[in-house]
N, C-alpha and C. Protein backbone atom coordinates (compact mmCIF):
# COMPACT_ATOMS: atom_id res chain seq x y z
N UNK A 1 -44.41 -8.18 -95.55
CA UNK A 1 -44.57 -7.89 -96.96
C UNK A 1 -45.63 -6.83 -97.13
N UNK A 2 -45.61 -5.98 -97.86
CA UNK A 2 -46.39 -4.83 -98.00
C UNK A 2 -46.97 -4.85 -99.50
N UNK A 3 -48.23 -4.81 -99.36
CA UNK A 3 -49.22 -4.75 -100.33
C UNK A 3 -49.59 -3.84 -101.20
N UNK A 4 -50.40 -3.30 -101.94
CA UNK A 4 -50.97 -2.46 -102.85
C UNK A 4 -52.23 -2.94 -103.11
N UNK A 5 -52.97 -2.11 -102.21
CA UNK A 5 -54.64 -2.92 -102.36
C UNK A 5 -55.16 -1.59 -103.40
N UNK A 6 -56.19 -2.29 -104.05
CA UNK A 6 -57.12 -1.82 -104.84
C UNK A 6 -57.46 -0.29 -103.65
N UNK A 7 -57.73 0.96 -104.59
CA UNK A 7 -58.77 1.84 -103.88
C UNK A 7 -59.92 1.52 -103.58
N UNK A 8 -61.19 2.33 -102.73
CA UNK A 8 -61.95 1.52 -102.47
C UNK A 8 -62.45 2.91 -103.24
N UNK A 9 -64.26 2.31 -103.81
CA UNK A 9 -65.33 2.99 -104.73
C UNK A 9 -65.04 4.16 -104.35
N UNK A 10 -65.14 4.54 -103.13
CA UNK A 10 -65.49 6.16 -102.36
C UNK A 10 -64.45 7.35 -102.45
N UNK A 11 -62.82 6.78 -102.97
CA UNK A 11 -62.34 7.85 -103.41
C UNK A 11 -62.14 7.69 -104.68
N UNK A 12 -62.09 9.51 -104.89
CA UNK A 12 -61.66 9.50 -106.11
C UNK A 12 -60.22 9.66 -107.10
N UNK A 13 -60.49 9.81 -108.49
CA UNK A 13 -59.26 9.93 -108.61
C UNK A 13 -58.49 11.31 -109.02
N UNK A 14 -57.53 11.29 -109.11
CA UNK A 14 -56.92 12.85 -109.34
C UNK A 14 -55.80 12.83 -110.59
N UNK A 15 -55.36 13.86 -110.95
CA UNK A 15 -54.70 13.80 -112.13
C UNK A 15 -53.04 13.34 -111.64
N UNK A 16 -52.83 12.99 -110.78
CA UNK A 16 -51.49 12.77 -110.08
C UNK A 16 -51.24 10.92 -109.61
N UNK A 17 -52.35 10.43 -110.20
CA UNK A 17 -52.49 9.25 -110.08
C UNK A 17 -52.14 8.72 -111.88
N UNK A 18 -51.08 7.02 -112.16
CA UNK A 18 -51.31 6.80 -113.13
C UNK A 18 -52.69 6.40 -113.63
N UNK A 19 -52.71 6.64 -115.07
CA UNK A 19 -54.05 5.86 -116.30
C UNK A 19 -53.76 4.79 -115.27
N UNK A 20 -54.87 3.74 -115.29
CA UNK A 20 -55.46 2.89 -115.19
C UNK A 20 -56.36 2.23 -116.23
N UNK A 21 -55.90 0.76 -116.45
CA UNK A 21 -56.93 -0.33 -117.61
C UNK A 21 -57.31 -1.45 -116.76
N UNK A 22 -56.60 -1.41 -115.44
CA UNK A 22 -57.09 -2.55 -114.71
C UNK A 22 -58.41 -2.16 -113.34
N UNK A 23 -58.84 -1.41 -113.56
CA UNK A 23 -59.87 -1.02 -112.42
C UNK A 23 -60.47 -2.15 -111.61
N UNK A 24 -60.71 -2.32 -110.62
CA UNK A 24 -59.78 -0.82 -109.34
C UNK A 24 -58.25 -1.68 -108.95
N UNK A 25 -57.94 -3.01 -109.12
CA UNK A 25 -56.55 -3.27 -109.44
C UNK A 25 -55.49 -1.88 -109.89
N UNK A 26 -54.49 -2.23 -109.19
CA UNK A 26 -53.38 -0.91 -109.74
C UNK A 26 -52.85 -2.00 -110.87
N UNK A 27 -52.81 -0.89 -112.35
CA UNK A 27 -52.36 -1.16 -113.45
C UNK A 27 -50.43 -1.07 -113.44
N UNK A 28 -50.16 -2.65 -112.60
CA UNK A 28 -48.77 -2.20 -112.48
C UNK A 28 -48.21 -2.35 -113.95
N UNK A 29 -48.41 -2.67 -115.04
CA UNK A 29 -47.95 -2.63 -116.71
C UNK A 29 -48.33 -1.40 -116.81
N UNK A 30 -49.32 -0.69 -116.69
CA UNK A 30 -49.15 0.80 -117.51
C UNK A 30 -48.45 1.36 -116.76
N UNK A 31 -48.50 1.30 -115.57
CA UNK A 31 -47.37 2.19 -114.83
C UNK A 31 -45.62 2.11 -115.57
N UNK A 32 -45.41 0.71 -115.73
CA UNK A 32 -44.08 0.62 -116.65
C UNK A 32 -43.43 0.86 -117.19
N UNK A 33 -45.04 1.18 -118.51
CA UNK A 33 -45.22 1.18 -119.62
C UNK A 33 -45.20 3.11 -119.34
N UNK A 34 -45.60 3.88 -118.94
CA UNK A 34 -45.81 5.06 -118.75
C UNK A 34 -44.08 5.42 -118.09
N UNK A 35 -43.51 4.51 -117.49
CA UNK A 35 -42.00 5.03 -116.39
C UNK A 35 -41.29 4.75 -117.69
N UNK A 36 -41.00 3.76 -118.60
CA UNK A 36 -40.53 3.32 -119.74
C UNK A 36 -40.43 4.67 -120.58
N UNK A 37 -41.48 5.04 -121.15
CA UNK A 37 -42.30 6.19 -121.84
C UNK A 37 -41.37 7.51 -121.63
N UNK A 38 -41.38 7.39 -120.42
CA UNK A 38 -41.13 8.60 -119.63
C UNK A 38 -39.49 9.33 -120.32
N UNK A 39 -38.44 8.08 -119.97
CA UNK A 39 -36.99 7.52 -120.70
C UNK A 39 -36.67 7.89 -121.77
N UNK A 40 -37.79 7.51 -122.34
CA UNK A 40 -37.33 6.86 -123.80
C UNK A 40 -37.89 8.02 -124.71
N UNK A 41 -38.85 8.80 -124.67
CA UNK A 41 -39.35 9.87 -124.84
C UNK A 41 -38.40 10.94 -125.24
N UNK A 42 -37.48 11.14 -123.99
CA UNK A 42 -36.47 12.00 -124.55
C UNK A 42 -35.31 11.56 -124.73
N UNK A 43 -35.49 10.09 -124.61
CA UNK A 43 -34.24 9.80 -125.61
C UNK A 43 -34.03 9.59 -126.67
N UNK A 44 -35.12 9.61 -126.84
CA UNK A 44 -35.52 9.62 -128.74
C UNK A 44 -36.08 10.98 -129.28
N UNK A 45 -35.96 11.99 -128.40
CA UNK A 45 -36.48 13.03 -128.92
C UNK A 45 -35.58 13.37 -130.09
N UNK A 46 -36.67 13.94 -131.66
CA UNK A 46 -35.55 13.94 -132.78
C UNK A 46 -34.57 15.18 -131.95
N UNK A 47 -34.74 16.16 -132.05
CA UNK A 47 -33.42 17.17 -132.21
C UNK A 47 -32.43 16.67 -130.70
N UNK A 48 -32.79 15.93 -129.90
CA UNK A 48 -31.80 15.42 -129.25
C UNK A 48 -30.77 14.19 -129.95
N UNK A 49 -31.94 13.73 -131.01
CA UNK A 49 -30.99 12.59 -131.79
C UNK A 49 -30.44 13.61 -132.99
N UNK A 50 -30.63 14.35 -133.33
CA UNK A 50 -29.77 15.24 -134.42
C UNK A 50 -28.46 15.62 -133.61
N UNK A 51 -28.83 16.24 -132.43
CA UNK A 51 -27.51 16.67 -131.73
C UNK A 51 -26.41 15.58 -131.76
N UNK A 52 -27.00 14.15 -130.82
CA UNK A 52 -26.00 12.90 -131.15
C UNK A 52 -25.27 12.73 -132.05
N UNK A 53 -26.02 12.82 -133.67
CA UNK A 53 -25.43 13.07 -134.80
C UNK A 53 -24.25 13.90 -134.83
N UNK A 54 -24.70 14.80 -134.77
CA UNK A 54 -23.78 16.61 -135.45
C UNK A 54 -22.56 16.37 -134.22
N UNK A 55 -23.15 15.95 -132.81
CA UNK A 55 -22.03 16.26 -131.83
C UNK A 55 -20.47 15.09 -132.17
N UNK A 56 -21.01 13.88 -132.97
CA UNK A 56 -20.33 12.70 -133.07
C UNK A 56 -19.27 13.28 -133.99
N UNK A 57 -20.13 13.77 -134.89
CA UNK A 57 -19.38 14.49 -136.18
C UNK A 57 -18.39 15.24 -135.91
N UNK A 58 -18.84 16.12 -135.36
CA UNK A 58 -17.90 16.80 -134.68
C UNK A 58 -16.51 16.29 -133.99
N UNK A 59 -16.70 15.18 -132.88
CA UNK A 59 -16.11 14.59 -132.32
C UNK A 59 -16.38 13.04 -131.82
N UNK A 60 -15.63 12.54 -132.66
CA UNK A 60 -15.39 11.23 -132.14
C UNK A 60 -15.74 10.35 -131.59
N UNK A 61 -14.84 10.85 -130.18
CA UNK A 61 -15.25 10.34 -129.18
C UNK A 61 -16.57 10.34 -127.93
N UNK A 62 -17.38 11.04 -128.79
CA UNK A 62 -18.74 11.43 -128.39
C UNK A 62 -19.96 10.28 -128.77
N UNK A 63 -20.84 9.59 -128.51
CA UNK A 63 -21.52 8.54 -128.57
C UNK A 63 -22.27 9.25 -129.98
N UNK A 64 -22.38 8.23 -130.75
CA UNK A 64 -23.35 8.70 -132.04
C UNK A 64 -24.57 8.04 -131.93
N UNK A 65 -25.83 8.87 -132.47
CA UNK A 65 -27.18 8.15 -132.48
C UNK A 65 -27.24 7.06 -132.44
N UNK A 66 -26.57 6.08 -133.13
CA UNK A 66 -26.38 4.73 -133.66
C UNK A 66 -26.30 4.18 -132.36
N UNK A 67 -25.06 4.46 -131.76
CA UNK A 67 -24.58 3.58 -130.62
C UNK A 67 -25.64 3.66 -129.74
N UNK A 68 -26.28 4.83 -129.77
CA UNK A 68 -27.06 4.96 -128.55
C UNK A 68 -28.49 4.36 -128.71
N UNK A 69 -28.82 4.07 -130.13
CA UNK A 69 -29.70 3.21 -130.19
C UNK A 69 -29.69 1.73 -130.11
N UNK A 70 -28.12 1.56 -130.58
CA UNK A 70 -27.83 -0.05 -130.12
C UNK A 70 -27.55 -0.45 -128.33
N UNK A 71 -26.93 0.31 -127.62
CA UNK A 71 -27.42 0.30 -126.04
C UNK A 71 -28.45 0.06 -125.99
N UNK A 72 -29.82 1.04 -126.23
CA UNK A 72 -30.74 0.66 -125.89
C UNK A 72 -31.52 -0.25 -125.97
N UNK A 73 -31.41 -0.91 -127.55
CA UNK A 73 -31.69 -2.13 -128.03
C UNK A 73 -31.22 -2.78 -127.06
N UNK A 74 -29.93 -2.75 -126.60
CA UNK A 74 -29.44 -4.32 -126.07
C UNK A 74 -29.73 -4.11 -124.69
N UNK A 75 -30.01 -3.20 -123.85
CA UNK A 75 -30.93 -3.33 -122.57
C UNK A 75 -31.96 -3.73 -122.55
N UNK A 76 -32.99 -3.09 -123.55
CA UNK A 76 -33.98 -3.27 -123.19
C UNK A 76 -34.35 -4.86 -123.46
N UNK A 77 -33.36 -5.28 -125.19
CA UNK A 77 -34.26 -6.52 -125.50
C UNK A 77 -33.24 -7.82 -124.95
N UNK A 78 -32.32 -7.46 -123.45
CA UNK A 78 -31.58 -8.68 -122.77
C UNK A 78 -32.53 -9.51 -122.56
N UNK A 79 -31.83 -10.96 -122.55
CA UNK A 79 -32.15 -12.22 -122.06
C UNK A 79 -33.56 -12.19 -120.95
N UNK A 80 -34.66 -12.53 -121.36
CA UNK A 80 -35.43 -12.29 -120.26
C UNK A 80 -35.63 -13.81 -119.65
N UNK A 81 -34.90 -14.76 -120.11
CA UNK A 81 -34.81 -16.13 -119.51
C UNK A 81 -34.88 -16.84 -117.96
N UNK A 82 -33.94 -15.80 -117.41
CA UNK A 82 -33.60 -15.45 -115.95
C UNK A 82 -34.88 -14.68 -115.06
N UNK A 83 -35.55 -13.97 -115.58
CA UNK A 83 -36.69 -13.82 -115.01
C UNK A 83 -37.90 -14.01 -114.56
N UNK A 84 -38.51 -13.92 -113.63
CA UNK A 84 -39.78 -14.76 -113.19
C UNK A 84 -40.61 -14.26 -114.17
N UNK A 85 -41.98 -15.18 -114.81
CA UNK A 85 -43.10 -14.56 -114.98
C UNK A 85 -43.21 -12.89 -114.91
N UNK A 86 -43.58 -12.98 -114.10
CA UNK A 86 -44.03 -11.59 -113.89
C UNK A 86 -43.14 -10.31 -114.31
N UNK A 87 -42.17 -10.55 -113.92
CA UNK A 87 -40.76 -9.66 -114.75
C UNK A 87 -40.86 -10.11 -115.89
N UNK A 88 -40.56 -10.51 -116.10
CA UNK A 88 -40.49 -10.89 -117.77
C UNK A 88 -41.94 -10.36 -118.64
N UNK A 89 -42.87 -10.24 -117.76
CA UNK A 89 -44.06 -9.34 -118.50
C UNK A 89 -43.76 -7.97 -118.79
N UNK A 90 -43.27 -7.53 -117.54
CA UNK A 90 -43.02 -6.37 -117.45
C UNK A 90 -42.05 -5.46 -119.00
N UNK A 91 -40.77 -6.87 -118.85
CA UNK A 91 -39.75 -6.70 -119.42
C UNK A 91 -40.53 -6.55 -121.35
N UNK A 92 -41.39 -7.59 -121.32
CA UNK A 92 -42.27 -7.28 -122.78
C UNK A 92 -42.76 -5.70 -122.95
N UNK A 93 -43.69 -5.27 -121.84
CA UNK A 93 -43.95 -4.10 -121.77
C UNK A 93 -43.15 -2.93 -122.23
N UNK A 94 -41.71 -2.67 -121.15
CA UNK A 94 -40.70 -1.50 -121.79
C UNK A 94 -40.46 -2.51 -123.30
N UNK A 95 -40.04 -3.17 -123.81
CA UNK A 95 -39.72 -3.42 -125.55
C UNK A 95 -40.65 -3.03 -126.45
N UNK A 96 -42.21 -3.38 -125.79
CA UNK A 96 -43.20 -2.46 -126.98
C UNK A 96 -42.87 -0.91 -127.06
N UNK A 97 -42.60 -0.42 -125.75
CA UNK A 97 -42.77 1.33 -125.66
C UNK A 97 -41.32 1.59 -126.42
N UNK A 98 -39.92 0.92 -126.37
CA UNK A 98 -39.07 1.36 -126.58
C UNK A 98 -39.47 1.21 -128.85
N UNK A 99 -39.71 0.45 -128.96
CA UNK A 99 -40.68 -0.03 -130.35
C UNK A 99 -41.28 0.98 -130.53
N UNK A 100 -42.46 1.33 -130.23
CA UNK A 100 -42.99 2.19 -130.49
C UNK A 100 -42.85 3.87 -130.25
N UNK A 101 -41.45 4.23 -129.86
CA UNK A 101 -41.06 5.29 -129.75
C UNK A 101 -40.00 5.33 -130.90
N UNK A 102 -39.76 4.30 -131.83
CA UNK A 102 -38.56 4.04 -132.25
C UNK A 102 -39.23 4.50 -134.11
N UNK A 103 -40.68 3.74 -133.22
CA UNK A 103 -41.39 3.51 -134.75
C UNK A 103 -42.15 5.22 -135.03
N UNK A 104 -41.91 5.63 -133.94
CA UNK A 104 -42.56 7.30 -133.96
C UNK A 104 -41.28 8.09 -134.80
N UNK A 105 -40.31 7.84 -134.29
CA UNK A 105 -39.30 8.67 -134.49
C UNK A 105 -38.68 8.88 -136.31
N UNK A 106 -39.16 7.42 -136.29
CA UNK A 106 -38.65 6.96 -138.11
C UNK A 106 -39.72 7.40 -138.52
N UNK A 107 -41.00 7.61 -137.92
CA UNK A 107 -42.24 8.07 -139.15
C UNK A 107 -41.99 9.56 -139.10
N UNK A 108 -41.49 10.30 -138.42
CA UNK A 108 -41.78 11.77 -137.66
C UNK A 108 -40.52 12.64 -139.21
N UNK A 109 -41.91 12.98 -140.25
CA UNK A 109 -40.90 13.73 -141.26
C UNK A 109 -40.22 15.46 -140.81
N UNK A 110 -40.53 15.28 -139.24
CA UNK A 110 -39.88 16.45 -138.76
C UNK A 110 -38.53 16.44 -138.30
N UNK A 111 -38.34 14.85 -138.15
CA UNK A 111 -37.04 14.76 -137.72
C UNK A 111 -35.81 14.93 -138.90
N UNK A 112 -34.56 14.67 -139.07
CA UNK A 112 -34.02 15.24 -140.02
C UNK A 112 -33.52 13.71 -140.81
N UNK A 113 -33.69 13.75 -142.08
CA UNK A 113 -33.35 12.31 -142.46
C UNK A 113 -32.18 11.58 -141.84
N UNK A 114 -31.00 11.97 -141.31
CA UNK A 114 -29.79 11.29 -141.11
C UNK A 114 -30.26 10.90 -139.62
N UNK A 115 -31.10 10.74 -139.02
CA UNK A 115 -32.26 10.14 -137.68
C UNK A 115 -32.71 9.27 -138.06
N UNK A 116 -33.26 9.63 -139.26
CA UNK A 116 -34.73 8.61 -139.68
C UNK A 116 -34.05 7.65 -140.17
N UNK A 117 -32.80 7.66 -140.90
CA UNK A 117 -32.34 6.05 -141.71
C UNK A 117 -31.41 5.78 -140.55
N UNK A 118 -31.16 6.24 -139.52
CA UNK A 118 -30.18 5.53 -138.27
C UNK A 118 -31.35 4.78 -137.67
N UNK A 119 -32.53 5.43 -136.96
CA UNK A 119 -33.55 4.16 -136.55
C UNK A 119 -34.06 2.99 -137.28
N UNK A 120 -34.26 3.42 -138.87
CA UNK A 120 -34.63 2.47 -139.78
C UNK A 120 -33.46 0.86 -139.72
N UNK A 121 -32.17 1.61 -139.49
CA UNK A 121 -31.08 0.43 -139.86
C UNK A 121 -31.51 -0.02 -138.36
N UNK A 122 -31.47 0.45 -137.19
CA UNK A 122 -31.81 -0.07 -136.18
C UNK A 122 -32.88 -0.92 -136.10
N UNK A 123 -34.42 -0.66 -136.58
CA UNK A 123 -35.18 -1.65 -136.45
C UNK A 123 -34.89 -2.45 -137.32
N UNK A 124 -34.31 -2.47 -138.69
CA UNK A 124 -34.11 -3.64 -139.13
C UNK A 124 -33.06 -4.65 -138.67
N UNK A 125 -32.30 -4.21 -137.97
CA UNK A 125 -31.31 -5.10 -136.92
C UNK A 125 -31.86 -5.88 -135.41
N UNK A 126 -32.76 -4.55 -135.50
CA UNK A 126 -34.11 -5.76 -134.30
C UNK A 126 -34.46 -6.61 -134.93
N UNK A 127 -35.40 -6.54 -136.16
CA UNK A 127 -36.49 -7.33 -136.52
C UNK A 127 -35.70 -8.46 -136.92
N UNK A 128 -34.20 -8.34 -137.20
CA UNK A 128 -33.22 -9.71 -137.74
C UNK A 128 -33.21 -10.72 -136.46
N UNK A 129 -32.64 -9.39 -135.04
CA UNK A 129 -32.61 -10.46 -133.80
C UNK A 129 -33.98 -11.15 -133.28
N UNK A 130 -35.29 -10.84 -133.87
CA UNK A 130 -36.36 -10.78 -133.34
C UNK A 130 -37.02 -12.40 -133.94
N UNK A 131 -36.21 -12.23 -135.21
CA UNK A 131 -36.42 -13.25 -135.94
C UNK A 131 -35.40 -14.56 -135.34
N UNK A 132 -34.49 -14.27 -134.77
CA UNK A 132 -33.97 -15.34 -133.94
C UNK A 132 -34.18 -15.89 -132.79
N UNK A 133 -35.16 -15.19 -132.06
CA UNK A 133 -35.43 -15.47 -130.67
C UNK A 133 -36.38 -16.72 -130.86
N UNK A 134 -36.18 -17.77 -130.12
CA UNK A 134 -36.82 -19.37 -129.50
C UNK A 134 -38.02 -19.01 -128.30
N UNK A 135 -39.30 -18.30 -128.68
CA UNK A 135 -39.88 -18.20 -127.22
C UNK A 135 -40.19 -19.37 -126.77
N UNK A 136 -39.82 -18.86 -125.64
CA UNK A 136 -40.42 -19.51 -124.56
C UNK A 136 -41.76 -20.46 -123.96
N UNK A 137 -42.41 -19.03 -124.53
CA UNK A 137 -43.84 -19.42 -123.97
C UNK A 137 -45.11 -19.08 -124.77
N UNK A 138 -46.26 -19.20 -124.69
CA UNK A 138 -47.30 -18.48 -125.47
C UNK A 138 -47.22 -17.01 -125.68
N UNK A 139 -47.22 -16.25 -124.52
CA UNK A 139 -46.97 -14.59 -123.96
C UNK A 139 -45.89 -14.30 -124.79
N UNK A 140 -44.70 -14.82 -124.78
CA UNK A 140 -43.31 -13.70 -125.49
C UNK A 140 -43.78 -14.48 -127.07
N UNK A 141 -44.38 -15.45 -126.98
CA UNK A 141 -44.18 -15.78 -128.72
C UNK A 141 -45.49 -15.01 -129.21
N UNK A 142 -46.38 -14.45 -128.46
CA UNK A 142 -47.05 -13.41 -129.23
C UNK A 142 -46.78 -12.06 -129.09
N UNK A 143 -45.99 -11.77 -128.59
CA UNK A 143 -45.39 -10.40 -128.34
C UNK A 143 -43.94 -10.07 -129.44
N UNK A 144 -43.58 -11.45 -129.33
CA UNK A 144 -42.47 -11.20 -130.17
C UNK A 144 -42.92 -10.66 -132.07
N UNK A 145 -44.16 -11.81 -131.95
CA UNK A 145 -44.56 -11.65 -133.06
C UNK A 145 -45.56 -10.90 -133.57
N UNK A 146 -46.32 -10.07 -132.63
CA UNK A 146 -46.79 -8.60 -132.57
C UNK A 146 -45.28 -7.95 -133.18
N UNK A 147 -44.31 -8.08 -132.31
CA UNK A 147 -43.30 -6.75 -132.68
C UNK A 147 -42.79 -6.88 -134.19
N UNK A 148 -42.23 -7.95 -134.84
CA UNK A 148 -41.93 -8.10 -135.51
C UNK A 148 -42.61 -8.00 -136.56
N UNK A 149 -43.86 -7.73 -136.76
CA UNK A 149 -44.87 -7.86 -137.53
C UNK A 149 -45.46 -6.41 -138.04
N UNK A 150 -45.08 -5.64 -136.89
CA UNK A 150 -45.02 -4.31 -136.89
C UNK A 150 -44.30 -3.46 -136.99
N UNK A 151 -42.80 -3.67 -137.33
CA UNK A 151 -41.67 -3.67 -137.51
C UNK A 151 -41.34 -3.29 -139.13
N UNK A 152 -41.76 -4.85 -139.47
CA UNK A 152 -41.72 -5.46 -140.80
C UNK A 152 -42.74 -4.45 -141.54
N UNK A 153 -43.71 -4.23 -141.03
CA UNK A 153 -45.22 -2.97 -142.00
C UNK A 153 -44.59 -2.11 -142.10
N UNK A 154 -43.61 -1.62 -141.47
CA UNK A 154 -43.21 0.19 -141.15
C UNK A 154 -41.80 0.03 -142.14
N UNK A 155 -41.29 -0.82 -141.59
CA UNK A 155 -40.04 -1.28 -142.98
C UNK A 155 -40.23 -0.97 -144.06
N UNK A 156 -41.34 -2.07 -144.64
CA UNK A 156 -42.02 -2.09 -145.94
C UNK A 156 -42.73 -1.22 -146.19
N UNK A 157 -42.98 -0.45 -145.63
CA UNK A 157 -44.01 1.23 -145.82
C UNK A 157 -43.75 1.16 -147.57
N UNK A 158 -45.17 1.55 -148.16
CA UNK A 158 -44.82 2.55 -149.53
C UNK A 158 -44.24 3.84 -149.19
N UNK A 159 -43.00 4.33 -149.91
CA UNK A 159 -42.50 5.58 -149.44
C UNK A 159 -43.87 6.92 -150.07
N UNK A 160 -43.52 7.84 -149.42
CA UNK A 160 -44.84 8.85 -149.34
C UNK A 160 -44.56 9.64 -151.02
N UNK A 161 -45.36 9.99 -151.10
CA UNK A 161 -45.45 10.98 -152.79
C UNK A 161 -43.79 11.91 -152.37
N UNK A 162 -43.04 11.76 -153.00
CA UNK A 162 -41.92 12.79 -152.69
C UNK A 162 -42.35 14.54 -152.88
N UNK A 163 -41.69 14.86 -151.74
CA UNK A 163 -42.36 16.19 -151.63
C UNK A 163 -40.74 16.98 -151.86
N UNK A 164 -40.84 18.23 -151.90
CA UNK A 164 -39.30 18.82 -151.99
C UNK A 164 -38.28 18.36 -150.83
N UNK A 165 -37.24 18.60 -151.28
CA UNK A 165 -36.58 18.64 -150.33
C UNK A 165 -36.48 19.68 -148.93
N UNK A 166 -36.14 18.72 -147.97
CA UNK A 166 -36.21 19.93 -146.83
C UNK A 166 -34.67 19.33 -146.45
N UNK A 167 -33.87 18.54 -146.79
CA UNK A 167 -32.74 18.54 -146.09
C UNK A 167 -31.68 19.88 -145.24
N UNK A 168 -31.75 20.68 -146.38
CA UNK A 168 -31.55 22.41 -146.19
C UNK A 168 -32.61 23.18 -145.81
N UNK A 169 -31.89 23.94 -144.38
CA UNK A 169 -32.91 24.68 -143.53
C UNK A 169 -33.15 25.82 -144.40
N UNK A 170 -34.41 26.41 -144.29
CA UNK A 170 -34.19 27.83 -145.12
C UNK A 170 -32.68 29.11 -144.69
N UNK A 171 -32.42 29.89 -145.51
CA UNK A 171 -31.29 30.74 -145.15
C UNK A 171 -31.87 31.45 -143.94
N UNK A 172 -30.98 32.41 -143.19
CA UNK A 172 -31.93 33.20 -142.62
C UNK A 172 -32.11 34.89 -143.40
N UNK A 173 -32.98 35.17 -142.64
CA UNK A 173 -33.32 36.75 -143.48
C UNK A 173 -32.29 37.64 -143.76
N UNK A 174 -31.98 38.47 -144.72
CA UNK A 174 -31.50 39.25 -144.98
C UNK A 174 -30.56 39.19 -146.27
N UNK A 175 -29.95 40.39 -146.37
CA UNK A 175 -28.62 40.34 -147.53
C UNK A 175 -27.86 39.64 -147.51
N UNK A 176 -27.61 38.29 -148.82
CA UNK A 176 -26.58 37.87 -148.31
C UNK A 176 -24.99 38.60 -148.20
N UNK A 177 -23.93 38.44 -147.18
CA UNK A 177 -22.88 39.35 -146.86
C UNK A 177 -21.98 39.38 -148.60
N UNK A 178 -21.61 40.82 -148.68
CA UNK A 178 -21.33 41.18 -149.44
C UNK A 178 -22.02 41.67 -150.70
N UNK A 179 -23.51 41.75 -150.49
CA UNK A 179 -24.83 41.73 -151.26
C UNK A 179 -24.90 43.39 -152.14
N UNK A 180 -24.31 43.93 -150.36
CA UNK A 180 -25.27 45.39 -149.99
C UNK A 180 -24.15 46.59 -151.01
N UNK A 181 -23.36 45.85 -152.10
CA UNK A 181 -22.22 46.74 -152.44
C UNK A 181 -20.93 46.36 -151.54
N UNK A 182 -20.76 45.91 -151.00
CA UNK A 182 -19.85 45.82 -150.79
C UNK A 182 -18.97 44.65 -150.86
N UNK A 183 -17.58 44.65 -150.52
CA UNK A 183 -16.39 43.77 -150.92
C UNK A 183 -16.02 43.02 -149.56
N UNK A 184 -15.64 42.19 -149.30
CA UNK A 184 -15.35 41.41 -148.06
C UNK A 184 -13.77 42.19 -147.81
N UNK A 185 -13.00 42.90 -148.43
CA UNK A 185 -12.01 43.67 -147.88
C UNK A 185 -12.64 45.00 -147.18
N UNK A 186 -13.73 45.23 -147.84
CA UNK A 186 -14.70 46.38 -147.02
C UNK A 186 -15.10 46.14 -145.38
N UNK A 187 -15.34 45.09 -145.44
CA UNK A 187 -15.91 44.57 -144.08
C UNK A 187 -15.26 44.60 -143.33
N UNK A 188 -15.30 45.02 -142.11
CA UNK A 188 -14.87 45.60 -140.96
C UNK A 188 -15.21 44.48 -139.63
N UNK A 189 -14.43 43.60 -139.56
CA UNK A 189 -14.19 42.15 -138.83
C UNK A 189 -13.54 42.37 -137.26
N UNK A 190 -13.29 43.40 -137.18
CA UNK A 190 -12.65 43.76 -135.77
C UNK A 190 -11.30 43.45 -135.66
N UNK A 191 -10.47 44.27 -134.56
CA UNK A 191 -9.47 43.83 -134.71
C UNK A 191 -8.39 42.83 -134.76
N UNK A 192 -7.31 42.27 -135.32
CA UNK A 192 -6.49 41.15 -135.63
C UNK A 192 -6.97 40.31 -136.72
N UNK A 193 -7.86 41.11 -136.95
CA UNK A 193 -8.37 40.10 -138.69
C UNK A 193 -7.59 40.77 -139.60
């Protein structure tokens, strides 16, 4: 069996090593919590979740934001019943980060609203299953109820002073076509038009 001993005082550390909260113990939860991070980061990146959107729209048979937030929901927050202790810590760990990337994404007024109310319906479909879960133990029944609790604040948010709309990107520069004098039979479209 192969170990993971603590470093010893005399070396140091380097930027290629994870954060550490457990010194000199290796912080195997932030490591997780940071590999989790890592995932979920760009899978929640907004204009990758706009694309999901627009690409679904487009077509069909293409996975829409939605779905891809309900996958992830249902990986990350499976049955942790079957697992030892220690997994099952772990398993708490990725659900806060996937939470709190979820809860970034719905606050982030950069993302484009048809994002922001697909995560919103999503956490409120967590916080329903969250509200059904029987823990176990001391550990998931305060974790559960950390999440849910934090969930529920961001839900209930006062909405912000309404500011204009940004749904519509600005145009881009110039005349609009047909501006400059001229007639769209004028326009010169190339040939077979």
């Amino acid at each position: 069996m192969r170990l993971l001993l603590p470093r010893t005082p005399e070396m140091s550390r380097n930027r290629e090593q994870f954060a550490n909260r457990s010194e000199p113990a290796f912080d195997a939860m932030g490591a997780a919590a940071t590999a989790a991070d890592l995932s979920l980061r760009l899978l929640l990146d907004p204009a990758r979740a706009a694309r999901l959107v627009d690409f679904h729209r487009r077509n069909g048979t293409m996975p829409d934001f939605s779905e891809v937030l309900s996958m992830a929901i249902d990986h990350v927050f499976a049955d942790t019943a079957p697992l030892a202790p220690r997994e099952a810590e772990l398993a708490r760990v990725v659900q806060r980060v996937l939470v709190e990337r979820m809860l970034d994404l719905s606050a982030n007024t950069e993302a484009p609203s048809w994002v922001r109310t697909r995560v919103d319906l999503a956490l409120s479909d967590l916080l329903q299953r969250i509200d059904q879960i029987t823990p176990l133990d001391t550990s998931e029944r305060s974790h559960f109820d950390s999440l849910g609790a934090e969930i529920g604040r961001h839900l209930a948010r006062p909405s912000p002073p309404r500011e204009p709309s940004r749904t519509a990107q600005p145009e881009p520069p110039g005349e609009p076509i047909g501006s400059g004098g001229e007639t769209l039979g004028d326009c010169d479209f190339g040939e077979g038009h």
